[in-house]
PDB file of N, CA and C in Angstrom:
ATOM      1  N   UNK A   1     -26.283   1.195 150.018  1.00  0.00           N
ATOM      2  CA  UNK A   1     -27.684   1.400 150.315  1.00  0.00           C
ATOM      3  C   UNK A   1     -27.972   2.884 150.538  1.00  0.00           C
ATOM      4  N   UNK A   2     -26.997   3.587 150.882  1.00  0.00           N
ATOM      5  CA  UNK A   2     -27.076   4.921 151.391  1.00  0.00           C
ATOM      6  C   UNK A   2     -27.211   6.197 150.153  1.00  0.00           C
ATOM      7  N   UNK A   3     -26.476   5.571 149.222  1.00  0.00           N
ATOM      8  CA  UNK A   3     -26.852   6.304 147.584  1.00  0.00           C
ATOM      9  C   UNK A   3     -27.847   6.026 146.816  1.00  0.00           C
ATOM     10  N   UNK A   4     -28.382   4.915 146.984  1.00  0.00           N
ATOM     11  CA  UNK A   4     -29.486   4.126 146.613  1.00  0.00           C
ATOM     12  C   UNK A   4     -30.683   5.375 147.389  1.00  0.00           C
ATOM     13  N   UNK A   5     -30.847   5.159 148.369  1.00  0.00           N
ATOM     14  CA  UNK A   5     -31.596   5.748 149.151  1.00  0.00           C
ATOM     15  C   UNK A   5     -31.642   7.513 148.419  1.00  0.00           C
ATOM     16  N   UNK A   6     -30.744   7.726 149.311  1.00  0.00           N
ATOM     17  CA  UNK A   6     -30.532   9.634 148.720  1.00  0.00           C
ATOM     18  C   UNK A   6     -31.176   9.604 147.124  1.00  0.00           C
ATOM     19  N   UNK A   7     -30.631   8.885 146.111  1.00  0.00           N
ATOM     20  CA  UNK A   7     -31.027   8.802 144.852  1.00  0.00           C
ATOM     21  C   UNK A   7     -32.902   8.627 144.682  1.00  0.00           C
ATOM     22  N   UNK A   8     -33.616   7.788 145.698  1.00  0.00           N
ATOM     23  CA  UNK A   8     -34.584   7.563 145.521  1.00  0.00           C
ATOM     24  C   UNK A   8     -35.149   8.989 145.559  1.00  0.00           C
ATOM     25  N   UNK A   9     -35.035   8.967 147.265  1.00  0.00           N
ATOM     26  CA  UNK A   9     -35.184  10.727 147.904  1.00  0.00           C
ATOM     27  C   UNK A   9     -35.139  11.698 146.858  1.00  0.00           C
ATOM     28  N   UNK A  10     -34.279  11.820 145.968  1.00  0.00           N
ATOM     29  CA  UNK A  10     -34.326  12.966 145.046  1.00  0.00           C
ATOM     30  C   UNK A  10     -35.268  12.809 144.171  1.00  0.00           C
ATOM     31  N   UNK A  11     -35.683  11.496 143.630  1.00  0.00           N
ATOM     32  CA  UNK A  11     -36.839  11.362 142.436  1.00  0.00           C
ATOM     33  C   UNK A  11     -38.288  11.639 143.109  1.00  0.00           C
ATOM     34  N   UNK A  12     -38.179  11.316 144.582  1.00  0.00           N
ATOM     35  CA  UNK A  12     -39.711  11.725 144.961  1.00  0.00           C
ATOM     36  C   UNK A  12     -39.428  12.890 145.477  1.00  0.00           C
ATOM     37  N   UNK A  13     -38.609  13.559 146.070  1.00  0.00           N
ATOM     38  CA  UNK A  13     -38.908  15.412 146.116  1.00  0.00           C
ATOM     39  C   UNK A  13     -39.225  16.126 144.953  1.00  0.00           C
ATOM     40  N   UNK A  14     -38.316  15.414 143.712  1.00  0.00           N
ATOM     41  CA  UNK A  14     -38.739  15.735 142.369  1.00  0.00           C
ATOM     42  C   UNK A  14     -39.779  16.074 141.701  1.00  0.00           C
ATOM     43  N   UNK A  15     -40.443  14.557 142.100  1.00  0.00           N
ATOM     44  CA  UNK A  15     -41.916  14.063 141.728  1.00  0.00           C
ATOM     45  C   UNK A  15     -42.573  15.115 142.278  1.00  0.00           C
ATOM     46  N   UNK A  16     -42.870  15.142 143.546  1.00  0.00           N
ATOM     47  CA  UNK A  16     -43.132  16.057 144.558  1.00  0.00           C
ATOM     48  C   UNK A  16     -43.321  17.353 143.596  1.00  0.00           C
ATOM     49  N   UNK A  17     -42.532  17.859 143.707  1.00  0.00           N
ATOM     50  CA  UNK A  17     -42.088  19.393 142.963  1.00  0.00           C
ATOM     51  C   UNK A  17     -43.103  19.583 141.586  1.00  0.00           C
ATOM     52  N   UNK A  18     -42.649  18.585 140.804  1.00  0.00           N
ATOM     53  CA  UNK A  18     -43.316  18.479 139.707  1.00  0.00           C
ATOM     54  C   UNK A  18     -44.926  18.373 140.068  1.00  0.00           C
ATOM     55  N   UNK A  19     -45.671  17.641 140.805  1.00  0.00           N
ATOM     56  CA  UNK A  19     -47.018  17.382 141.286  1.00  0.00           C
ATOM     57  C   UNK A  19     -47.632  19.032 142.127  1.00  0.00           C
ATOM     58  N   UNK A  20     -46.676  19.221 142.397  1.00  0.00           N
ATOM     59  CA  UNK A  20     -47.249  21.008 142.904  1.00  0.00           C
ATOM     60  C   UNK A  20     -47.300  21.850 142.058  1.00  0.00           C
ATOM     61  N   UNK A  21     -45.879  21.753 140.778  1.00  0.00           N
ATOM     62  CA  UNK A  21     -46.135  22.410 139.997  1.00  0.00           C
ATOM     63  C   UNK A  21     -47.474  22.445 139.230  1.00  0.00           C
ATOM     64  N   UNK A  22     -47.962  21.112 139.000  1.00  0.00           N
ATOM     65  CA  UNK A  22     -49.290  21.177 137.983  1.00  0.00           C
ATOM     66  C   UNK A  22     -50.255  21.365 138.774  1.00  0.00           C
ATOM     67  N   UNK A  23     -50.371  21.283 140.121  1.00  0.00           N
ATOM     68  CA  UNK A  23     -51.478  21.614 140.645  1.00  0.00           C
ATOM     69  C   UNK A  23     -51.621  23.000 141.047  1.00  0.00           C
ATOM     70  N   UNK A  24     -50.588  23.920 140.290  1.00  0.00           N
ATOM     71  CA  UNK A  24     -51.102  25.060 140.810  1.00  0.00           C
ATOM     72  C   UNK A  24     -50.827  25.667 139.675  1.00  0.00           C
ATOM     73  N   UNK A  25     -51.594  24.570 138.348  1.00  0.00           N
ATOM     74  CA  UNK A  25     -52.266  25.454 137.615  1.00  0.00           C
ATOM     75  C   UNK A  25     -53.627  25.492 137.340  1.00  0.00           C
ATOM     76  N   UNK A  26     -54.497  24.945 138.529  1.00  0.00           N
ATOM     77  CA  UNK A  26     -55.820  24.541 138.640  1.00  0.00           C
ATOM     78  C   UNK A  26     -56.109  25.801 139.324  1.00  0.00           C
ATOM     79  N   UNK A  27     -55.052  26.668 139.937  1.00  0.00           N
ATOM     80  CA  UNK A  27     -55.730  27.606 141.143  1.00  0.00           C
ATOM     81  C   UNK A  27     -56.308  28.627 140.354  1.00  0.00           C
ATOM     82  N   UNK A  28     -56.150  29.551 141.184  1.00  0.00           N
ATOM     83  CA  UNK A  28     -56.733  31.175 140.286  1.00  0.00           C
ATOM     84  C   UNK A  28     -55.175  31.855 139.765  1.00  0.00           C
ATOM     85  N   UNK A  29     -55.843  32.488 138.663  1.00  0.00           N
ATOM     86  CA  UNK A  29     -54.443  33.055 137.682  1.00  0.00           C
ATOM     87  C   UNK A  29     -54.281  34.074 138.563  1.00  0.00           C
ATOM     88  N   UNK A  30     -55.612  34.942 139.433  1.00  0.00           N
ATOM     89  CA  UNK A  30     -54.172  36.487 139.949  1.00  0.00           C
ATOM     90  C   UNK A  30     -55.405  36.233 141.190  1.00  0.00           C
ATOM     91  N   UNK A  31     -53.850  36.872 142.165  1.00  0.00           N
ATOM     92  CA  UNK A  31     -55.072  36.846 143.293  1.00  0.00           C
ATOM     93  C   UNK A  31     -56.006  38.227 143.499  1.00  0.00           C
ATOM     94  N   UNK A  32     -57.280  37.587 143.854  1.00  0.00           N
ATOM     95  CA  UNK A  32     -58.033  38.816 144.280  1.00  0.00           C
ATOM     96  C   UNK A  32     -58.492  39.056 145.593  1.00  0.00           C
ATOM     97  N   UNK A  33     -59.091  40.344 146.145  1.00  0.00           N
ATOM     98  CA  UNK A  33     -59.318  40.582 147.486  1.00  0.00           C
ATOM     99  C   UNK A  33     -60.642  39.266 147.640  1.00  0.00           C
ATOM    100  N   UNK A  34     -60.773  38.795 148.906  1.00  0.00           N
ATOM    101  CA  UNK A  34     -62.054  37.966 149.200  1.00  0.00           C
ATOM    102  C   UNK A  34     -63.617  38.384 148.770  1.00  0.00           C
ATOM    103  N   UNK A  35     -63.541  39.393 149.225  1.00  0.00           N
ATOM    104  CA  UNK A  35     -64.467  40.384 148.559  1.00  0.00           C
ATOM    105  C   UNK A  35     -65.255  40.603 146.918  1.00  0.00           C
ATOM    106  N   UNK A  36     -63.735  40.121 146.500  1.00  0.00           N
ATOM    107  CA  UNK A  36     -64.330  40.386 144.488  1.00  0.00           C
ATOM    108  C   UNK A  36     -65.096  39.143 144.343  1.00  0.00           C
ATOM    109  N   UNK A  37     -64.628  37.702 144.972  1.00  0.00           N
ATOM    110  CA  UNK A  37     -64.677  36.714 144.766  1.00  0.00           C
ATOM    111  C   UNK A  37     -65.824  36.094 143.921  1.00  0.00           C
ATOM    112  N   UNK A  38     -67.032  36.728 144.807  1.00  0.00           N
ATOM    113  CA  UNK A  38     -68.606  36.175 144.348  1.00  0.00           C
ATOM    114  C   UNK A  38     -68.701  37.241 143.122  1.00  0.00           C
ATOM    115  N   UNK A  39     -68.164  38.135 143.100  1.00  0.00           N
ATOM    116  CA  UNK A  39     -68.830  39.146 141.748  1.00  0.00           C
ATOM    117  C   UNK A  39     -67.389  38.537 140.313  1.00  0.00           C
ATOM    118  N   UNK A  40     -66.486  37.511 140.683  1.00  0.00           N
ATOM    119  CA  UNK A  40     -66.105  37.174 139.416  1.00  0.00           C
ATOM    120  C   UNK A  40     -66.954  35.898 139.235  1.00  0.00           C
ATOM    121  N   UNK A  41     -66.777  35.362 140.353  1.00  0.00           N
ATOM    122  CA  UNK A  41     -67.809  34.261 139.609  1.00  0.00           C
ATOM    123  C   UNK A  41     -69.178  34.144 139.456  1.00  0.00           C
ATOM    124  N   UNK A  42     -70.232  35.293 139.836  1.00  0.00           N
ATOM    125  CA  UNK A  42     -71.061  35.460 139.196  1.00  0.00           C
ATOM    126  C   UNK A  42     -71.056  35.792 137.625  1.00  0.00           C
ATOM    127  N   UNK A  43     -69.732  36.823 137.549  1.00  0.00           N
ATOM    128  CA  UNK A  43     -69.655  37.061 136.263  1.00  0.00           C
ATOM    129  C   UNK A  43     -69.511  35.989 134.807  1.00  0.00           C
ATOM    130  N   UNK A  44     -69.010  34.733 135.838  1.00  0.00           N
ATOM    131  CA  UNK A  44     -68.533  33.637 134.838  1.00  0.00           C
ATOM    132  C   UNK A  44     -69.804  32.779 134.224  1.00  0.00           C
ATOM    133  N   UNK A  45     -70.788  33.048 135.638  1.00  0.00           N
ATOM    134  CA  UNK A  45     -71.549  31.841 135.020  1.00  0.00           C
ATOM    135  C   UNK A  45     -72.830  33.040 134.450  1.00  0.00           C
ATOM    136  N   UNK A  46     -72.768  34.311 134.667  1.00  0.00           N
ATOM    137  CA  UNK A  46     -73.637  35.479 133.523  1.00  0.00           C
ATOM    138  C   UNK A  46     -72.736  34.901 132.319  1.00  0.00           C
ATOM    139  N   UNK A  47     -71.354  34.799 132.260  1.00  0.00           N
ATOM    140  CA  UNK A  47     -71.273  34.050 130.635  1.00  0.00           C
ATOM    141  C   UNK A  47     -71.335  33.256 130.158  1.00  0.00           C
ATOM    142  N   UNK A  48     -71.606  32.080 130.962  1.00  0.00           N
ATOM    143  CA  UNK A  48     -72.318  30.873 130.679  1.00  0.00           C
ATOM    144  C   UNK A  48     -73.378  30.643 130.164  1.00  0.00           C
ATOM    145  N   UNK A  49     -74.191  31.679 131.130  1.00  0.00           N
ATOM    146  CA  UNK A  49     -75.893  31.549 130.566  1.00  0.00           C
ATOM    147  C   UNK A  49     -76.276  32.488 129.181  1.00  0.00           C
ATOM    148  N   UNK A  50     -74.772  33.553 129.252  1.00  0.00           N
ATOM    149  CA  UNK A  50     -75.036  34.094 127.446  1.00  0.00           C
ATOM    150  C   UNK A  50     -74.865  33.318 126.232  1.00  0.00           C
ATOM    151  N   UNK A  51     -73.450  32.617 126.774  1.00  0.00           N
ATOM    152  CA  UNK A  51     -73.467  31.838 126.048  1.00  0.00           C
ATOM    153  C   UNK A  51     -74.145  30.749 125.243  1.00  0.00           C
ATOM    154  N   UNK A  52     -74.671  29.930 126.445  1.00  0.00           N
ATOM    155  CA  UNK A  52     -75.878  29.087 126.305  1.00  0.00           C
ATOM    156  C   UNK A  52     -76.860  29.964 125.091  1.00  0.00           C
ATOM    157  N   UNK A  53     -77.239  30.963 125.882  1.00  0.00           N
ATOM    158  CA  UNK A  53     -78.464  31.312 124.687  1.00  0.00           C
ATOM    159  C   UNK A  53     -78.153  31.710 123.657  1.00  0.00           C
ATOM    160  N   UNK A  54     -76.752  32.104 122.952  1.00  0.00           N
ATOM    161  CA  UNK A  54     -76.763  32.550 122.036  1.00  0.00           C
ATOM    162  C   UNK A  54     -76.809  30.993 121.640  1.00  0.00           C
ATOM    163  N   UNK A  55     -76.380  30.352 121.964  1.00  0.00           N
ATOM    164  CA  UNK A  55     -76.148  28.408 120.898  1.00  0.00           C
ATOM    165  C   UNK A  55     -77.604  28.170 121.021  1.00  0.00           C
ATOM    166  N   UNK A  56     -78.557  28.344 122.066  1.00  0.00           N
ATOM    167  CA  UNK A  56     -80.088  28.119 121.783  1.00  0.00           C
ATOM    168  C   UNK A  56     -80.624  28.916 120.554  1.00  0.00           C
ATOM    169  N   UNK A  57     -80.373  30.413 120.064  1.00  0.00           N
ATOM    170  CA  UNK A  57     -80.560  31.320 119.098  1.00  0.00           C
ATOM    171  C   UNK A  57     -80.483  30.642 118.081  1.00  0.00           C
ATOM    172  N   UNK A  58     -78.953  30.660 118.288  1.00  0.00           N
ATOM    173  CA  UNK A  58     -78.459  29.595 116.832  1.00  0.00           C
ATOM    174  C   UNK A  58     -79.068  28.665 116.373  1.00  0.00           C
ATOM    175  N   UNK A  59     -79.836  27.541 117.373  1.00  0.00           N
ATOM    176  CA  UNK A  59     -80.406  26.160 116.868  1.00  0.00           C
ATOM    177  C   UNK A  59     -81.750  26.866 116.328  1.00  0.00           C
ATOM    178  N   UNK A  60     -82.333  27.520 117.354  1.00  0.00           N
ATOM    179  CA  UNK A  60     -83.673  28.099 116.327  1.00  0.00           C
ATOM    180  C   UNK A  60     -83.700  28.732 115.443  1.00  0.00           C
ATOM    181  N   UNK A  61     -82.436  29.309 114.481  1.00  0.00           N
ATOM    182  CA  UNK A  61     -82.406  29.708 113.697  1.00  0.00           C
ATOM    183  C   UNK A  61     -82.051  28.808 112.562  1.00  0.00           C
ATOM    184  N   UNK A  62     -81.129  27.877 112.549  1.00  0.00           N
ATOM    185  CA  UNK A  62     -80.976  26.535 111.880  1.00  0.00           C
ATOM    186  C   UNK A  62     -82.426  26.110 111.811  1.00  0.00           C
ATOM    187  N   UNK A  63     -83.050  25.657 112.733  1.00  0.00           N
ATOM    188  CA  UNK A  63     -84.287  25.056 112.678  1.00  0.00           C
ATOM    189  C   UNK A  63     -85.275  25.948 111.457  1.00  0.00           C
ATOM    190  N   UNK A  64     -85.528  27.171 112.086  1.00  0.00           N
ATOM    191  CA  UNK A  64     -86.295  28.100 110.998  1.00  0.00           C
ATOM    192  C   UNK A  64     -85.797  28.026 109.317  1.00  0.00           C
ATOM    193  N   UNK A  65     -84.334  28.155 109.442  1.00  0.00           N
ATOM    194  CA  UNK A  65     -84.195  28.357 107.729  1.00  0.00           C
ATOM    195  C   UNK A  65     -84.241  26.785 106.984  1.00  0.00           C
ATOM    196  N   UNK A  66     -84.183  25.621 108.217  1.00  0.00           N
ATOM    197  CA  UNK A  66     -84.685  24.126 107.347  1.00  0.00           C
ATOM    198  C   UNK A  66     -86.045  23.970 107.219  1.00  0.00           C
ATOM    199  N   UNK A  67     -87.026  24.585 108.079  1.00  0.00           N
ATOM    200  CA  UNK A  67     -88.096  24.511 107.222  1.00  0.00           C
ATOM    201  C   UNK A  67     -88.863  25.373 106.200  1.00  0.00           C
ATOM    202  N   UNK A  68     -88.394  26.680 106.578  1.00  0.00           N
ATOM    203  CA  UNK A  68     -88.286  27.615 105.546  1.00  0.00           C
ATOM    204  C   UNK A  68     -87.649  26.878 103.732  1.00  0.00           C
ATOM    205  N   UNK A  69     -86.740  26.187 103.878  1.00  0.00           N
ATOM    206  CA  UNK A  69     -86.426  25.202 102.724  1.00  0.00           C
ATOM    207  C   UNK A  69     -87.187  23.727 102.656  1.00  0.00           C
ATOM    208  N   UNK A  70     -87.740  24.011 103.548  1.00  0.00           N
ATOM    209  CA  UNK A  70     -88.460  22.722 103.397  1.00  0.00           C
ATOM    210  C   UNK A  70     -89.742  22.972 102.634  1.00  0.00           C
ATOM    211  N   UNK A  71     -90.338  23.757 103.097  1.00  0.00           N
ATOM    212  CA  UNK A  71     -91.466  24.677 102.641  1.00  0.00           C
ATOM    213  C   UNK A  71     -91.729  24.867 101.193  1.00  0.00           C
ATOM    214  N   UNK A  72     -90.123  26.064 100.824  1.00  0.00           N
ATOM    215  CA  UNK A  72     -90.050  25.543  99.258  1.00  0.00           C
ATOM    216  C   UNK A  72     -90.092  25.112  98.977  1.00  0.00           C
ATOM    217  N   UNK A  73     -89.313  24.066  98.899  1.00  0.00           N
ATOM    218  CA  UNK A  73     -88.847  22.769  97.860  1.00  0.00           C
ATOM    219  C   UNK A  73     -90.642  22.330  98.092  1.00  0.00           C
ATOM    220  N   UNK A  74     -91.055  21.713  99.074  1.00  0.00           N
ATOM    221  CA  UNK A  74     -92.382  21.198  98.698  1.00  0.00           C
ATOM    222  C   UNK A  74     -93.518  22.352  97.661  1.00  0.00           C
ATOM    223  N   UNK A  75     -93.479  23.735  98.139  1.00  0.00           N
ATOM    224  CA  UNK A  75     -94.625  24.065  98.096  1.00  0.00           C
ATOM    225  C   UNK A  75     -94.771  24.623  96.335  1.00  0.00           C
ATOM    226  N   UNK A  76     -93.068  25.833  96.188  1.00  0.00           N
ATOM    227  CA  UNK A  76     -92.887  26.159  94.955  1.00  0.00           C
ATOM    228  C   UNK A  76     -92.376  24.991  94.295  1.00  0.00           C
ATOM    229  N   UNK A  77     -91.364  23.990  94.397  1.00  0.00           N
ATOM    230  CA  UNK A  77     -90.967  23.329  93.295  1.00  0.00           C
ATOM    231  C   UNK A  77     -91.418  21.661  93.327  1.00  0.00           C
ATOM    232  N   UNK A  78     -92.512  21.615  94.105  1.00  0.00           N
ATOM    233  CA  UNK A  78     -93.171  20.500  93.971  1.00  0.00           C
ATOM    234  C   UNK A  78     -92.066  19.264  94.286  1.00  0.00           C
ATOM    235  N   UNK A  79     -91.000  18.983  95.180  1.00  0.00           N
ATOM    236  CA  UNK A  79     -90.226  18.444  95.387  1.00  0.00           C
ATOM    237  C   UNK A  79     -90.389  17.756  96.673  1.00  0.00           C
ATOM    238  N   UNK A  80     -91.047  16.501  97.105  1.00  0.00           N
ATOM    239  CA  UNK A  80     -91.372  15.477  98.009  1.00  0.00           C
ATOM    240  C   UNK A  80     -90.557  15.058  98.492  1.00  0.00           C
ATOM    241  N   UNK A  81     -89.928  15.307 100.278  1.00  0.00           N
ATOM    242  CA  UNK A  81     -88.763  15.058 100.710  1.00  0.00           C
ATOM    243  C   UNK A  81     -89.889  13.968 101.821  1.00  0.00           C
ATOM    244  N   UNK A  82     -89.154  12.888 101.545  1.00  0.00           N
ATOM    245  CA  UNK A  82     -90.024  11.977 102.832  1.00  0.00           C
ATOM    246  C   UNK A  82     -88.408  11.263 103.511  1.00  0.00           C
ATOM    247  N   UNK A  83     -89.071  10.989 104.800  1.00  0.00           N
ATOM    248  CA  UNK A  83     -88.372  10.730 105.919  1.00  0.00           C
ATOM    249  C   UNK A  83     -88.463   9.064 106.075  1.00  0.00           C
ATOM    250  N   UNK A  84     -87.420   8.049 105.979  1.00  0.00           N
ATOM    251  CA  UNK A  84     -87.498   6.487 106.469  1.00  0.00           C
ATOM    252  C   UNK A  84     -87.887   5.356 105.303  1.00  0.00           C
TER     253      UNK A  84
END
């Protein structure tokens, strides 16, 4: 019972080990003073919201050049695109 035991013991310190390992790759990659803290993560979500708008840019620009072709096809080549 006594090897049994020790044997268990080693798979859950193991486990253990292994479960810290992955959870400390959720933390922060380098540490910084307390201080930087709010000016990196302001910085993250200023790239969030660039981000965002450049993919909003993008859709209105998709949008513009489909009706810009839409336009044609109806207006110069007389070509009737109906919907349903």
């Amino acid at each position: 019972m006594d090897a049994s035991g020790a044997a268990l013991w080693r798979q859950l310190t193991a486990g253990w080990r292994e479960a810290r390992r992955l959870a400390e790759l959720w933390g922060p990659a380098i540490d910084v003073p307390s201080w930087l803290t709010p000016a990196i993560v302001l910085g993250g979500v200023l790239g969030l919201v660039i981000a965002s708008g450049m993919a909003l840019a993008a859709l209105g620009v998709l949008i513009t050049a489909l009706l810009a072709a839409y336009l044609l096809l109806e207006s110069v080549f007389g070509v009737s695109i109906e919907l349903g």
